[in-house]
N, C-alpha and C. Protein backbone atom coordinates (compact mmCIF):
# COMPACT_ATOMS: atom_id res chain seq x y z
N UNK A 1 102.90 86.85 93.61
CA UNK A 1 102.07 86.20 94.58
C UNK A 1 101.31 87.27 95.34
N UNK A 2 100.30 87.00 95.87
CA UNK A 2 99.37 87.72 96.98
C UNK A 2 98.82 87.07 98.22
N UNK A 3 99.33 88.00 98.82
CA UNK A 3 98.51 87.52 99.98
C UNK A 3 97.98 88.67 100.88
N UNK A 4 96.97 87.75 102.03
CA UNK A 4 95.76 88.85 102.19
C UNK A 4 96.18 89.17 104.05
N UNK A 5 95.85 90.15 104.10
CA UNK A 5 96.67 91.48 104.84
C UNK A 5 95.28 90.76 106.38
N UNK A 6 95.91 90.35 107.46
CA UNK A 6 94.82 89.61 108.62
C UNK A 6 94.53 90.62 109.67
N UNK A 7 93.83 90.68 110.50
CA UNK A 7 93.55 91.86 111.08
C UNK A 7 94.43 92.62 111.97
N UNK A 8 95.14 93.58 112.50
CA UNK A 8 95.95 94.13 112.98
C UNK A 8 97.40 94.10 112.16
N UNK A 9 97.51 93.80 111.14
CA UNK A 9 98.71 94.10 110.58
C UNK A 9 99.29 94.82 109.67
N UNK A 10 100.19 95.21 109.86
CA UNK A 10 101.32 96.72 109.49
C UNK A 10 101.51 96.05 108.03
N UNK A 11 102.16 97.10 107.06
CA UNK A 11 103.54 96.47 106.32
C UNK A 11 104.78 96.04 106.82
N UNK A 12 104.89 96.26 108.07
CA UNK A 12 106.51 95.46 108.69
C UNK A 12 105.72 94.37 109.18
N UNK A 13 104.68 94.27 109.68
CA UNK A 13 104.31 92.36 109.96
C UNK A 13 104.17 91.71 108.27
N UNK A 14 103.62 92.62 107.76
CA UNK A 14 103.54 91.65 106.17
C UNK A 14 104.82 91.49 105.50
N UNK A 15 106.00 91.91 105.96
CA UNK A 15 107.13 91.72 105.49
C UNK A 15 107.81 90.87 105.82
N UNK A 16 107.70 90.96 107.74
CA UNK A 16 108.33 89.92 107.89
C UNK A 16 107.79 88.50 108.00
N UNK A 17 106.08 88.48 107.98
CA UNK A 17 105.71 87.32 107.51
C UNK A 17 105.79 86.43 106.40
N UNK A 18 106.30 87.37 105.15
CA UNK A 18 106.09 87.24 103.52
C UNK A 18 107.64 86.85 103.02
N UNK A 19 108.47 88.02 103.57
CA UNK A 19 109.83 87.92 103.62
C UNK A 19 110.94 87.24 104.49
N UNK A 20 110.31 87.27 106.05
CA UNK A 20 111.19 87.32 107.17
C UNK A 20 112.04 88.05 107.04
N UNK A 21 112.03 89.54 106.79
CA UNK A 21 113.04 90.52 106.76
C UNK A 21 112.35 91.92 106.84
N UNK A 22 112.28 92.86 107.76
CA UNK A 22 111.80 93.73 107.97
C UNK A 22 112.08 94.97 106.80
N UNK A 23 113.18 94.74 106.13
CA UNK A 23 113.63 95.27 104.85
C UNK A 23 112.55 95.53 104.04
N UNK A 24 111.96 94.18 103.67
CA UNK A 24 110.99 94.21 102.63
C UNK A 24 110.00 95.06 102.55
N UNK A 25 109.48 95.56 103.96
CA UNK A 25 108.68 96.65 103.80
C UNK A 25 108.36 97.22 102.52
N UNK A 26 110.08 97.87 102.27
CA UNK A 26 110.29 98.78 101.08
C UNK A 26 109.63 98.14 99.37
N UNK A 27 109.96 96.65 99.49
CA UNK A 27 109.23 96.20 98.55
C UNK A 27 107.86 96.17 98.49
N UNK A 28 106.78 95.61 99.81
CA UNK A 28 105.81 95.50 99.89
C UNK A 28 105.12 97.53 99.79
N UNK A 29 105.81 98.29 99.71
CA UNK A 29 104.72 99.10 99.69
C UNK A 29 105.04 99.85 98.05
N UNK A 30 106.43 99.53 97.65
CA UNK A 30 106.64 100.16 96.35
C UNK A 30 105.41 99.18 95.37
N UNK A 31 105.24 97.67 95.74
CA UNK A 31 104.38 96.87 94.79
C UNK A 31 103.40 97.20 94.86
N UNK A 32 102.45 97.80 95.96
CA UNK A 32 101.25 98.19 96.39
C UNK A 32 101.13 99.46 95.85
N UNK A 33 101.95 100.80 95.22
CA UNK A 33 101.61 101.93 95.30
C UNK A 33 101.61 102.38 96.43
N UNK A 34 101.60 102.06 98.12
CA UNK A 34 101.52 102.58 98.99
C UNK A 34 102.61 103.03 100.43
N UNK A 35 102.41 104.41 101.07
CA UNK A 35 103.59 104.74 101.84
C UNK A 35 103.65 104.02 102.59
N UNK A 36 105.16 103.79 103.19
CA UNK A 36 105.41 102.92 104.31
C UNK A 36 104.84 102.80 105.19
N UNK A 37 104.20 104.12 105.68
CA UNK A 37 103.23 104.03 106.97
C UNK A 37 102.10 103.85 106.85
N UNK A 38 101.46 103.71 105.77
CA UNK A 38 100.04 103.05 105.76
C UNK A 38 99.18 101.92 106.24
N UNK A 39 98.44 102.40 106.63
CA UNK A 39 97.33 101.77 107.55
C UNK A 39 96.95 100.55 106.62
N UNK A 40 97.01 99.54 106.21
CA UNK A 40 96.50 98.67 105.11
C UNK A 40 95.51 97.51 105.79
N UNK A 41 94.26 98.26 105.49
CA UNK A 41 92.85 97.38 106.06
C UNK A 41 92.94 95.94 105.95
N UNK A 42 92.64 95.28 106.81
CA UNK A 42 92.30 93.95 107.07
C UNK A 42 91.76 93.23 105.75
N UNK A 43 91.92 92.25 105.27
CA UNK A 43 91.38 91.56 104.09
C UNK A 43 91.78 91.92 102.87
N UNK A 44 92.61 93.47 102.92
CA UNK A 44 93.32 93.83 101.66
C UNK A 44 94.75 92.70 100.85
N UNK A 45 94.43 92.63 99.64
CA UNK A 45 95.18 91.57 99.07
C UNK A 45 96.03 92.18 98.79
N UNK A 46 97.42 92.56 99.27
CA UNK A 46 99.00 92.51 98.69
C UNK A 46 99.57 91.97 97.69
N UNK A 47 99.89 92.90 96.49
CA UNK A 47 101.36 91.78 95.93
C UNK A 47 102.31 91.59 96.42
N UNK A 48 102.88 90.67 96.32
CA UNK A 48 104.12 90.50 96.82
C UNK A 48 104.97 89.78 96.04
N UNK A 49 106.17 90.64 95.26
CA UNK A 49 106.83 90.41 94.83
C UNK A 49 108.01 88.81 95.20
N UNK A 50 108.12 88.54 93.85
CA UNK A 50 108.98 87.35 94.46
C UNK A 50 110.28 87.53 94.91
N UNK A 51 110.70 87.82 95.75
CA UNK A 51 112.39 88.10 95.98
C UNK A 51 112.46 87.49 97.47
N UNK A 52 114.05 87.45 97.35
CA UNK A 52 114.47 86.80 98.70
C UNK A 52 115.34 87.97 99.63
N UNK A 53 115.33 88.11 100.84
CA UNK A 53 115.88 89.00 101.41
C UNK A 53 116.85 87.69 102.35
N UNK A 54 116.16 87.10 102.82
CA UNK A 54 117.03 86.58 103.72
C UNK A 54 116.19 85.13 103.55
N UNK A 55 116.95 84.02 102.55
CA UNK A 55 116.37 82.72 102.77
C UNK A 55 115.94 81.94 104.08
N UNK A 56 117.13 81.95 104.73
CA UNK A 56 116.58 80.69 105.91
C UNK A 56 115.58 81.61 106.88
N UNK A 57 115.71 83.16 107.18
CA UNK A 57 114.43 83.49 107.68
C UNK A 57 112.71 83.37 107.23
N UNK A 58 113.25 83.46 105.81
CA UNK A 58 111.66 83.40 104.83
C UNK A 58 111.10 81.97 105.04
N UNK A 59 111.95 81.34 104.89
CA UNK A 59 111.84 79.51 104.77
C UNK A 59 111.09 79.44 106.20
N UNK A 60 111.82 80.08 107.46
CA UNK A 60 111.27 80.15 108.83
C UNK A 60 109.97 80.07 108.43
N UNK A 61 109.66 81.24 108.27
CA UNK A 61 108.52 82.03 108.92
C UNK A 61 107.59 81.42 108.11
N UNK A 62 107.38 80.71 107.02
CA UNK A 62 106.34 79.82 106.13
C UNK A 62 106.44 78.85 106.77
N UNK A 63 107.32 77.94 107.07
CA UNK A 63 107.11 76.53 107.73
C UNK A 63 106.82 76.86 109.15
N UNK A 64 106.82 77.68 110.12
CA UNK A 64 106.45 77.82 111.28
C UNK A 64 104.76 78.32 111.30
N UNK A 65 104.26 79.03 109.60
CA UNK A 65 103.21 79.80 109.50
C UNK A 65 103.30 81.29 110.79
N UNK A 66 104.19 82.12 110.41
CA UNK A 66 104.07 83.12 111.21
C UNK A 66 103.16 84.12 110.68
N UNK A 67 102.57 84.68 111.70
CA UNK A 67 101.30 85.98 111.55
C UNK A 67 101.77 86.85 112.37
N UNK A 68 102.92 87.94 112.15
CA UNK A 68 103.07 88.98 113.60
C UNK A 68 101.78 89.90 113.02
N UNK A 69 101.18 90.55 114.12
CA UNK A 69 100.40 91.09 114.14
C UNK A 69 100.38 92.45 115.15
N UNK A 70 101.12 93.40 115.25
CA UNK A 70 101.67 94.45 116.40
C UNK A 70 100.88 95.47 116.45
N UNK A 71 99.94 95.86 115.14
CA UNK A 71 99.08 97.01 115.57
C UNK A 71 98.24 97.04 116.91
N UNK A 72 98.04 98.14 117.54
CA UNK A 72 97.10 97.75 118.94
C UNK A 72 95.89 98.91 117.79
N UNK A 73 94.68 99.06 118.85
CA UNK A 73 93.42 99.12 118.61
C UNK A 73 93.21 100.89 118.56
N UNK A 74 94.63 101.59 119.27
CA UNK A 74 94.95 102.68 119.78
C UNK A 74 95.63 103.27 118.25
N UNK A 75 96.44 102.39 117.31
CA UNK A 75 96.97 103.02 115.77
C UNK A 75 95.89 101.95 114.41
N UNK A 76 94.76 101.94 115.20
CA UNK A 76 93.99 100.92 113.31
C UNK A 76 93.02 101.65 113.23
């Protein structure tokens, strides 16, 4: 699956939006080719592997539609 990276957000917001598990990081940047700390521009499309880290959080965060978004204007 893919999904597309909204403005101000990290790989730990796309993880725990994708995953609900801040873990996943590690997946979301090994699928991408890219380091954990990377800056990943707005509108960029992610794979995202299918795996579960933590069901009833993942299940959360899709039926609530969560978007964390933590970058400030000071690290993009």
């Amino acid at each position: 699956m893919k999904t597309k990276v909204m403005p101000r957000q990290t790989l730990a917001d796309m993880a725990m939006q994708v995953y609900g598990d801040i873990r996943a990081i590690v997946t979301l940047a090994d699928a991408n080719n890219l380091p954990l700390t990377h800056d990943v521009p707005a509108g960029t499309m992610l794979e995202c592997p299918e795996t579960v880290f933590d069901k009833y959080m993942q299940e959360y965060v899709r039926n609530q539609k969560v978007s964390p978004a933590t970058a400030t204007e000071d690290n993009l």
